[in-house]
PDB file of N, CA and C in Angstrom:
ATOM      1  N   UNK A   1      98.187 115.067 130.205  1.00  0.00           N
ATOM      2  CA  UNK A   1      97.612 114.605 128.956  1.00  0.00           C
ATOM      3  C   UNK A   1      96.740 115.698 128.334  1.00  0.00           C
ATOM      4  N   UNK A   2      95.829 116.377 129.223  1.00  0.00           N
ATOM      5  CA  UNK A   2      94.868 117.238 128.355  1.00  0.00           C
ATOM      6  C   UNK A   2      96.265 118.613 128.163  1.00  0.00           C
ATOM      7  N   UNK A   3      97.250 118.867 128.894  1.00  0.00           N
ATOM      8  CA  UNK A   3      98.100 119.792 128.207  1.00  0.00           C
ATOM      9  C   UNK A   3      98.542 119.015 126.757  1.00  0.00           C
ATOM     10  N   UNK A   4      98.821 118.257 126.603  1.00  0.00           N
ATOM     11  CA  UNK A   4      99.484 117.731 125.292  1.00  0.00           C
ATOM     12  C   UNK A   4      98.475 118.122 124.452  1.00  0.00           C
ATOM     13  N   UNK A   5      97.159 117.495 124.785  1.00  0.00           N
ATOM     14  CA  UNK A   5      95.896 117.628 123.814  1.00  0.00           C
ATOM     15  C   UNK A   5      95.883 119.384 123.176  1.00  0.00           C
ATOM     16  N   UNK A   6      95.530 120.089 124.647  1.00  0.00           N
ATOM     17  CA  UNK A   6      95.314 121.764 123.979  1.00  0.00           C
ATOM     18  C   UNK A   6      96.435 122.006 123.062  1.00  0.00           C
ATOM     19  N   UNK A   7      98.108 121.680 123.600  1.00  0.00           N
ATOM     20  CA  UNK A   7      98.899 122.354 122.862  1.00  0.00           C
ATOM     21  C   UNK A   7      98.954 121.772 121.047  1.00  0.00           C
ATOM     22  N   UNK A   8      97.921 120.394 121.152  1.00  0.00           N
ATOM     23  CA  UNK A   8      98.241 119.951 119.871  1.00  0.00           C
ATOM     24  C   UNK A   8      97.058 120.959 119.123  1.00  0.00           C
ATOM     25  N   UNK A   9      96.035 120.662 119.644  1.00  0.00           N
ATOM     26  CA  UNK A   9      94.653 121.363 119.404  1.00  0.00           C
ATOM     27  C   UNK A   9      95.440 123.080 118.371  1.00  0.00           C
ATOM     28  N   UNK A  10      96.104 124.067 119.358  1.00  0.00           N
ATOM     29  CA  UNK A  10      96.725 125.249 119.345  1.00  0.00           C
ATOM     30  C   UNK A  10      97.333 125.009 117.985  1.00  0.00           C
ATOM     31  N   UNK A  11      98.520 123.967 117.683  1.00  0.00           N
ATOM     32  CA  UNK A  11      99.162 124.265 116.726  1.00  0.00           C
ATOM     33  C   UNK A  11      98.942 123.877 115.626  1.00  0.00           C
ATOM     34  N   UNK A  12      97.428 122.986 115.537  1.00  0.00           N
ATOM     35  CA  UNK A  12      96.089 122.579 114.517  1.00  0.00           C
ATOM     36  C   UNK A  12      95.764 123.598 114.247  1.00  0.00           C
ATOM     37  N   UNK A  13      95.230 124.613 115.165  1.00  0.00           N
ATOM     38  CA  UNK A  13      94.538 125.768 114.695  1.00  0.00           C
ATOM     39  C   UNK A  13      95.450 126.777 113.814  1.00  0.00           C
ATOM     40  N   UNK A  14      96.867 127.222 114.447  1.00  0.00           N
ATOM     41  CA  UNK A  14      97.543 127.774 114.047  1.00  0.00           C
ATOM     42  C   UNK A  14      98.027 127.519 112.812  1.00  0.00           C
ATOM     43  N   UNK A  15      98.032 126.356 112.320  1.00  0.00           N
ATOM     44  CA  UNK A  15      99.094 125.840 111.005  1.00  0.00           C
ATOM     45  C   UNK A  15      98.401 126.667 109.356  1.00  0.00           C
ATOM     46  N   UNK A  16      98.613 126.855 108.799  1.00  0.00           N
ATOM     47  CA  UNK A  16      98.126 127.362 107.494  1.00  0.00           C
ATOM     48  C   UNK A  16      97.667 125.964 106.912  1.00  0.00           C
ATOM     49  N   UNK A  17      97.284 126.254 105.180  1.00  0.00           N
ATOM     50  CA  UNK A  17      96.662 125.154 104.323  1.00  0.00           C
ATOM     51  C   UNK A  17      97.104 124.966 103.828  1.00  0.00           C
ATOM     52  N   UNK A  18      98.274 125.394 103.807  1.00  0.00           N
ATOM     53  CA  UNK A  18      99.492 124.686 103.174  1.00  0.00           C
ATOM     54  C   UNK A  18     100.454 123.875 103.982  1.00  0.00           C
ATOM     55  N   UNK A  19     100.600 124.342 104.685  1.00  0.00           N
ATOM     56  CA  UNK A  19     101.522 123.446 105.784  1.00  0.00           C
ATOM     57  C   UNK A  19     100.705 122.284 106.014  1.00  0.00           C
ATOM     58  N   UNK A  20      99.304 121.961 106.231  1.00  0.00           N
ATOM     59  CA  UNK A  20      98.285 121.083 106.920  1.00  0.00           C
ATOM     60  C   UNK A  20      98.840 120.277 105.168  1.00  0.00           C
ATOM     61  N   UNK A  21      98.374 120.639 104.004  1.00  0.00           N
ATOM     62  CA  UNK A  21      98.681 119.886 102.810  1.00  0.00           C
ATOM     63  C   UNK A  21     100.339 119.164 102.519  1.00  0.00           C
ATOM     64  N   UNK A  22     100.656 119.875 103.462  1.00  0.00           N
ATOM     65  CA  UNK A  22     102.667 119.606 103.103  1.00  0.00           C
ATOM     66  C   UNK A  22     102.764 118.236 103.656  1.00  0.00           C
ATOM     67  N   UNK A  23     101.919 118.500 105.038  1.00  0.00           N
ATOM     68  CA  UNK A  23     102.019 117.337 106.054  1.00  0.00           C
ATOM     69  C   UNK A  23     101.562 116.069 105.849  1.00  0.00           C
ATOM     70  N   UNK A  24     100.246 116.330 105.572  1.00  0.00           N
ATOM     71  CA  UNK A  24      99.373 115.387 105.184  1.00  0.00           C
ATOM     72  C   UNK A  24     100.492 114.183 103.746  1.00  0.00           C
ATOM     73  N   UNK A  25     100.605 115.134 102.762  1.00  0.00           N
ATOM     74  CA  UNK A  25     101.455 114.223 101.838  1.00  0.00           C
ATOM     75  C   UNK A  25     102.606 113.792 102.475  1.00  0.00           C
ATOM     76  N   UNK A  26     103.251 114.350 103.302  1.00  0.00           N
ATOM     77  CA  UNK A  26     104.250 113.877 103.787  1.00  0.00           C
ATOM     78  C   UNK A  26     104.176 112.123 104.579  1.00  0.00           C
ATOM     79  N   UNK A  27     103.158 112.560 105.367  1.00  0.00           N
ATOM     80  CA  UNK A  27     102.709 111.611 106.111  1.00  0.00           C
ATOM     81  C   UNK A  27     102.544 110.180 105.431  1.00  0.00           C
ATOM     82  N   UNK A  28     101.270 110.681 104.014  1.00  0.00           N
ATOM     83  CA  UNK A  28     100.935 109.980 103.029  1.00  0.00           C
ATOM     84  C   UNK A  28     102.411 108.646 102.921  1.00  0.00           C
ATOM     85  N   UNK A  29     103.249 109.807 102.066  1.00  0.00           N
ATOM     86  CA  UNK A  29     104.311 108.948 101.655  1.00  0.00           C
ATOM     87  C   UNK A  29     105.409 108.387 102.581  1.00  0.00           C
ATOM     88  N   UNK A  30     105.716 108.427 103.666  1.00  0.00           N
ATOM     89  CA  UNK A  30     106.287 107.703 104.644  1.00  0.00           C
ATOM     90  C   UNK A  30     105.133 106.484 105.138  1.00  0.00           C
ATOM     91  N   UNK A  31     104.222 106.375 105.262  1.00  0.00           N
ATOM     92  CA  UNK A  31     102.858 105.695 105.511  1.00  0.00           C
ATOM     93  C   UNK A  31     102.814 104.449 104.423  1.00  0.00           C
ATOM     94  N   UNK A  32     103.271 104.875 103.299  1.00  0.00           N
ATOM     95  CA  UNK A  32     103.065 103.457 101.967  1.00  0.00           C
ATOM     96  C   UNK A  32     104.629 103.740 101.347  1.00  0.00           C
ATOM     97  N   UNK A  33     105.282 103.924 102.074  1.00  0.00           N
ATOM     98  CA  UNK A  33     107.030 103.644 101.548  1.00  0.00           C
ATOM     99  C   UNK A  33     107.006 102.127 101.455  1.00  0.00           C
ATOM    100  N   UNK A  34     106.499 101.110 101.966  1.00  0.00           N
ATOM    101  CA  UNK A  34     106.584 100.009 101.713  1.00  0.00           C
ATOM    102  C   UNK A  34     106.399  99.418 100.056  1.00  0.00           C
ATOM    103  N   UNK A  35     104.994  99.831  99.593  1.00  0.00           N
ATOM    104  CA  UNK A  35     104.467 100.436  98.684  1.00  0.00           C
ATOM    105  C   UNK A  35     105.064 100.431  97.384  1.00  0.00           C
ATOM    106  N   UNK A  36     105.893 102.082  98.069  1.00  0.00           N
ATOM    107  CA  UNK A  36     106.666 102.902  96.990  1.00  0.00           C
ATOM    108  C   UNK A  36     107.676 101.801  96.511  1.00  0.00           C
ATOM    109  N   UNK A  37     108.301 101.568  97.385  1.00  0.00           N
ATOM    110  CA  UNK A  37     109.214 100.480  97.254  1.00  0.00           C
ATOM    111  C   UNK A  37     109.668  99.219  96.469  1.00  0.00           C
ATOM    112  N   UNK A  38     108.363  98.965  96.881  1.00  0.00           N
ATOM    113  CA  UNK A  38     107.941  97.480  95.549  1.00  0.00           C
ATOM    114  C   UNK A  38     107.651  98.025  94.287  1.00  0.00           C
ATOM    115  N   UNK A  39     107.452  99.194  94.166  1.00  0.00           N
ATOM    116  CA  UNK A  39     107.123  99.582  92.884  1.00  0.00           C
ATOM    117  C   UNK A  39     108.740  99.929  92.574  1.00  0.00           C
ATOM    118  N   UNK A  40     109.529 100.846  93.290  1.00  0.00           N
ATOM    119  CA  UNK A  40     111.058 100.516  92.344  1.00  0.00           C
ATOM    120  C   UNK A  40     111.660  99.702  92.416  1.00  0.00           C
ATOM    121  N   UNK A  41     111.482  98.672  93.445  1.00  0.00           N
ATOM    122  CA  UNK A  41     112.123  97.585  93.161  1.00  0.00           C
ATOM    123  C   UNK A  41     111.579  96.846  92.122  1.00  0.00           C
ATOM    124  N   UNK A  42     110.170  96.637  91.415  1.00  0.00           N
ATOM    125  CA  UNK A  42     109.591  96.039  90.585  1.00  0.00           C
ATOM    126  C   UNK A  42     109.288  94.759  91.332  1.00  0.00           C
ATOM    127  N   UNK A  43     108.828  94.762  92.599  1.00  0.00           N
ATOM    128  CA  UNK A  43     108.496  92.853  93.091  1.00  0.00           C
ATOM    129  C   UNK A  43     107.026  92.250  92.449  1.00  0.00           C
ATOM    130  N   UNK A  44     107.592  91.376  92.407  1.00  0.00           N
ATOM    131  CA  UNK A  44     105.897  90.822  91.597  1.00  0.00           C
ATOM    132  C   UNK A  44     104.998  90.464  92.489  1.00  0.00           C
ATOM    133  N   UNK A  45     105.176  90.719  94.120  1.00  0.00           N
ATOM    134  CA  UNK A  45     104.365  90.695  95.089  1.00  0.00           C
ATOM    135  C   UNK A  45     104.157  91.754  95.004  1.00  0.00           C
ATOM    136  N   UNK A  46     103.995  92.856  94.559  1.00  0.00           N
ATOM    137  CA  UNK A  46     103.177  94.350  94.334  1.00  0.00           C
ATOM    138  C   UNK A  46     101.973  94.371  95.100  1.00  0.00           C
ATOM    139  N   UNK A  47     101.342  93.901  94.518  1.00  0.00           N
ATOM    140  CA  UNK A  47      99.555  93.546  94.795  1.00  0.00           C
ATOM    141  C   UNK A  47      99.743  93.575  96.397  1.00  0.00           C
ATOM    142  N   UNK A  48     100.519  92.409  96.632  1.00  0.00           N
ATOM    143  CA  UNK A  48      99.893  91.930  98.451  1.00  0.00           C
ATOM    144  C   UNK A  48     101.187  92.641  99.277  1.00  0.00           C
ATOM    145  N   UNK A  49     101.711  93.149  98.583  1.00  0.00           N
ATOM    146  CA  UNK A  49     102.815  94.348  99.279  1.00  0.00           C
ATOM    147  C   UNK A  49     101.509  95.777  99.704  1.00  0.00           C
ATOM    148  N   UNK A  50     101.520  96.040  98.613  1.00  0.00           N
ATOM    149  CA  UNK A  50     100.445  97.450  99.260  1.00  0.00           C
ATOM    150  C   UNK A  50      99.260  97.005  99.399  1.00  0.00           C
ATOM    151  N   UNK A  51      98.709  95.392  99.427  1.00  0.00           N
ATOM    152  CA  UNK A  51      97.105  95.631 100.563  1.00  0.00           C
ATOM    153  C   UNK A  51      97.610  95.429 101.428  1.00  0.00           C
ATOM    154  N   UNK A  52      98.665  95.070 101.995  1.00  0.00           N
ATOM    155  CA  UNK A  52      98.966  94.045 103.355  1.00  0.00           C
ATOM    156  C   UNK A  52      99.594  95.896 104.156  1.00  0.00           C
ATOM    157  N   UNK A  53      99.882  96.865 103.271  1.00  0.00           N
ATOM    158  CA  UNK A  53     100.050  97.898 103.818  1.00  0.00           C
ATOM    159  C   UNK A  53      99.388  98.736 104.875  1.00  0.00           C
ATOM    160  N   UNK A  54      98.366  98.536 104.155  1.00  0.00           N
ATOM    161  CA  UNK A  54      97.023  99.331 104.574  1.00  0.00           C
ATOM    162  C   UNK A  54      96.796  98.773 106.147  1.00  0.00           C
ATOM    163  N   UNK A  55      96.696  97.829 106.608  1.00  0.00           N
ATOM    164  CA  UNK A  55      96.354  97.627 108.118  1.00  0.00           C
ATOM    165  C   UNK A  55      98.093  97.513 108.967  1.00  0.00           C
ATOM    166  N   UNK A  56      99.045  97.185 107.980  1.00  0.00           N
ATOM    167  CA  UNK A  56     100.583  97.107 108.520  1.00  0.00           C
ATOM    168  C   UNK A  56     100.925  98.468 108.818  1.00  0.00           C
ATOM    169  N   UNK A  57     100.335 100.104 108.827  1.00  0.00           N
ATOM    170  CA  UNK A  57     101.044 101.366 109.139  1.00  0.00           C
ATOM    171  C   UNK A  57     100.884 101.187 110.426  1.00  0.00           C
ATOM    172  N   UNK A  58      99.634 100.482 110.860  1.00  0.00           N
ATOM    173  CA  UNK A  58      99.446 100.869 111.950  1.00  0.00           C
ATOM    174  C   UNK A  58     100.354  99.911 113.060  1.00  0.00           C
ATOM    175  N   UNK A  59     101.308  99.202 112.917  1.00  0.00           N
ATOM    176  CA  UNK A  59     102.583  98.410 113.767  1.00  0.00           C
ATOM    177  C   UNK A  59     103.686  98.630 113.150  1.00  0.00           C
ATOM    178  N   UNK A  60     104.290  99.588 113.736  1.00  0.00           N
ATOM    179  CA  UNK A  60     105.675  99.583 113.348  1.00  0.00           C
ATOM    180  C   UNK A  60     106.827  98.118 112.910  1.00  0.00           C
ATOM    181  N   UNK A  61     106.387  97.308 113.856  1.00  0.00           N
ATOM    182  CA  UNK A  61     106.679  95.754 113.011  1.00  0.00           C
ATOM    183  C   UNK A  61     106.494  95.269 111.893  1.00  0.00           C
ATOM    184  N   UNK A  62     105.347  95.724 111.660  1.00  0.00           N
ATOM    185  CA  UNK A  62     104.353  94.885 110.381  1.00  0.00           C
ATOM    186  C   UNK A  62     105.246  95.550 109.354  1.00  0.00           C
ATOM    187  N   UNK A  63     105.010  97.251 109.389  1.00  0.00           N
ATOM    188  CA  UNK A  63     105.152  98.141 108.423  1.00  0.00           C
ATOM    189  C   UNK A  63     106.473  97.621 108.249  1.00  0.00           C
ATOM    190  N   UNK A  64     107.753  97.620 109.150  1.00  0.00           N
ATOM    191  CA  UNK A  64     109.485  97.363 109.287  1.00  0.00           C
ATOM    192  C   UNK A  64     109.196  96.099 108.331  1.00  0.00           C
ATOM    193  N   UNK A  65     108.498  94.854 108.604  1.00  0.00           N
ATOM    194  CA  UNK A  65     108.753  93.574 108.069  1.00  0.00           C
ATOM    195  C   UNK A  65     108.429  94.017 106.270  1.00  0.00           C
ATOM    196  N   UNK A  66     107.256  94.770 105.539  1.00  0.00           N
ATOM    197  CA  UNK A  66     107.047  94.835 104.871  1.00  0.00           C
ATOM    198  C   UNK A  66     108.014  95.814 104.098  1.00  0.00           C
ATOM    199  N   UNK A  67     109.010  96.703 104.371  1.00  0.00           N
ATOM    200  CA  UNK A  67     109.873  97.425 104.126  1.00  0.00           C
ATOM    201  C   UNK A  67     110.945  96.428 103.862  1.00  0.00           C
ATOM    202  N   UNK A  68     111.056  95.407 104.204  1.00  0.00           N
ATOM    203  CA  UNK A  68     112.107  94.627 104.527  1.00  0.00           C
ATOM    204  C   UNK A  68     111.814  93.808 103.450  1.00  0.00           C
ATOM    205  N   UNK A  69     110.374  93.160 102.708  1.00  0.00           N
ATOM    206  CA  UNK A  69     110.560  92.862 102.166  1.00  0.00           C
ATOM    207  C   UNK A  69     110.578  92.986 100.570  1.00  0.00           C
ATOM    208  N   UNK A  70     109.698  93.984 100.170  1.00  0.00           N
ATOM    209  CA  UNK A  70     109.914  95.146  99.452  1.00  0.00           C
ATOM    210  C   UNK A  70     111.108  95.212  98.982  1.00  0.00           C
ATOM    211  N   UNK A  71     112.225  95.545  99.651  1.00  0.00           N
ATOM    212  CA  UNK A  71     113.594  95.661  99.408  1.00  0.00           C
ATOM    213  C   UNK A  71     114.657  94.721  99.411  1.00  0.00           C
ATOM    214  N   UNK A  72     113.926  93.331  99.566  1.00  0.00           N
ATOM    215  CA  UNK A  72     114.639  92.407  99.056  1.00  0.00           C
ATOM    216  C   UNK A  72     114.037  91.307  97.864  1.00  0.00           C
ATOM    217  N   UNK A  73     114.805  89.913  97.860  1.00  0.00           N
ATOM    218  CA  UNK A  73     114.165  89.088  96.818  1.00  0.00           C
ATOM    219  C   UNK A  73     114.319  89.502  95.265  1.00  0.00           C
ATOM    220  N   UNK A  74     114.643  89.969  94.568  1.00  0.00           N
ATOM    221  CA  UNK A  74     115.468  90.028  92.969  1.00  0.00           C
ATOM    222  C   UNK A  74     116.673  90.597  93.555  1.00  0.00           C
ATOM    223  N   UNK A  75     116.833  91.422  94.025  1.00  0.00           N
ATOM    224  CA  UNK A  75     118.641  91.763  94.400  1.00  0.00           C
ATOM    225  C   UNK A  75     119.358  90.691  94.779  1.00  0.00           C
ATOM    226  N   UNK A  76     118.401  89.929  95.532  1.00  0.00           N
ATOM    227  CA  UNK A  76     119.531  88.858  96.140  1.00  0.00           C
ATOM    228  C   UNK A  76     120.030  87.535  94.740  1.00  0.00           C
ATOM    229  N   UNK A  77     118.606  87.784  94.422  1.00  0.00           N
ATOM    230  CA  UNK A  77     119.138  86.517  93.261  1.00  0.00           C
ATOM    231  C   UNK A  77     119.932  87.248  92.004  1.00  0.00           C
ATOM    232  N   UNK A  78     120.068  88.018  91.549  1.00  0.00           N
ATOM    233  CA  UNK A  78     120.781  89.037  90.993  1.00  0.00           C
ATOM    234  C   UNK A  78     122.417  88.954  91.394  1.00  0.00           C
ATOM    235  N   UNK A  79     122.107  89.371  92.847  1.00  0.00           N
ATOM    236  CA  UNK A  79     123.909  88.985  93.291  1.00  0.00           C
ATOM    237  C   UNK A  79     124.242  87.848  92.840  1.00  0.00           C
ATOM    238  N   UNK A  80     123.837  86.662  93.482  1.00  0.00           N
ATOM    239  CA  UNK A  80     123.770  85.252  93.450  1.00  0.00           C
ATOM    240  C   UNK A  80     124.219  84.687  91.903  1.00  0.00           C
ATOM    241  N   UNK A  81     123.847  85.819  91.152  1.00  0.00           N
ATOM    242  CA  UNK A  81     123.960  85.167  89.318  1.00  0.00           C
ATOM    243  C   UNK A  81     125.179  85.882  89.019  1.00  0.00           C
ATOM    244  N   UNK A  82     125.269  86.957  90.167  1.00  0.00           N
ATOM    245  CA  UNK A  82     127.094  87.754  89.222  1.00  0.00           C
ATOM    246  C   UNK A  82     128.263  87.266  89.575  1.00  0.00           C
ATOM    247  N   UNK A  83     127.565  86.474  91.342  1.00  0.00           N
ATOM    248  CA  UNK A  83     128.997  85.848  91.939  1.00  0.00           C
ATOM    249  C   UNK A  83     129.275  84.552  91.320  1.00  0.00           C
ATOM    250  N   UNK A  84     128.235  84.218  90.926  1.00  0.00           N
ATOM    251  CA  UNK A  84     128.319  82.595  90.537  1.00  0.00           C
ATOM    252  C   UNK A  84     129.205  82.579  88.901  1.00  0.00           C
ATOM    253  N   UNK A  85     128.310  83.522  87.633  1.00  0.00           N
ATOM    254  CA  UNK A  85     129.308  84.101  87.180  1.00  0.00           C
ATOM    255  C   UNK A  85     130.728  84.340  87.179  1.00  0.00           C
ATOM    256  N   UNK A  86     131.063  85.213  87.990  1.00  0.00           N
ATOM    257  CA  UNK A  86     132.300  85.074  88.218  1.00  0.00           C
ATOM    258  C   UNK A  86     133.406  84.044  88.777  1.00  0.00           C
ATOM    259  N   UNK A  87     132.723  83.360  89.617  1.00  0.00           N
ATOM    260  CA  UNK A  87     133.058  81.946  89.587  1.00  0.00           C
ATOM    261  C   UNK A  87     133.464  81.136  88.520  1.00  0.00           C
ATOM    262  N   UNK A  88     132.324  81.262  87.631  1.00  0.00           N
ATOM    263  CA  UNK A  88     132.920  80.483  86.345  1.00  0.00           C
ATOM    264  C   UNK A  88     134.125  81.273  85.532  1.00  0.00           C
ATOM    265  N   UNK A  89     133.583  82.172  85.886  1.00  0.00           N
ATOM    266  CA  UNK A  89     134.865  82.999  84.474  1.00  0.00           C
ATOM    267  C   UNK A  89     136.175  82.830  85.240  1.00  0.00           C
ATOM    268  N   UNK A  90     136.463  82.273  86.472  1.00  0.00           N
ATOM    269  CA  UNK A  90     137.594  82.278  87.129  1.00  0.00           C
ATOM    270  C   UNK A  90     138.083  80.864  87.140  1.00  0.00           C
ATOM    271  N   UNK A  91     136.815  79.920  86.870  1.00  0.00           N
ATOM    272  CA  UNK A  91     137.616  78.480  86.838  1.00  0.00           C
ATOM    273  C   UNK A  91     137.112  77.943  88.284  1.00  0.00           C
ATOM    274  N   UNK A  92     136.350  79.117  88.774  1.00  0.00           N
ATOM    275  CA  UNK A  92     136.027  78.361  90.470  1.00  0.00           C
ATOM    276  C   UNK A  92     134.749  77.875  90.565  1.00  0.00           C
ATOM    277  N   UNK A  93     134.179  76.550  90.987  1.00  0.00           N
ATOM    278  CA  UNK A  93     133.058  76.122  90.887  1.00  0.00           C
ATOM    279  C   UNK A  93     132.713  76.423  92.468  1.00  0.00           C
TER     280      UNK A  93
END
């Protein structure tokens, strides 16, 4: 364990301020992809999508469930209106 520690310590020290800035945003945005998400999907749970973020990075569950839902809920009802649609235009109830 304290080898893991020094070698992390080492490549802390070593990294430039740019690389430390590359990371950091990187991190950032994989961290609130949940977030990001609801914002292109447009969910009108926005709001309690990214507070419920903020303590959900830290469980890969939480964060997975909130990704999950983010990316669903208008697509589905969306499908639901083209198949049904087409249903009618076919004569099929």
């Amino acid at each position: 364990m304290t080898e893991f520690i020094n070698n992390f310590s080492q490549a802390w020290q070593d990294s430039s301020v740019g690389a430390l800035i590359l990371f950091g945003l990187f991190f950032l945005l994989v961290y609130f992809l949940p977030s990001l998400l609801a914002v292109f999907f447009n969910r009108r749970n926005l709001l309690t999508i990214a507070v419920l973020n903020i303590p959900a990075g830290f469980s890969l569950i939480a964060w997975g469930a909130l990704i999950v839902w983010a990316c669903t809920g208008k697509a589905g009802r969306y499908i639901q209106t083209k198949l049904a649609q087409r249903g009618q235009a076919a004569g099929v109830q």
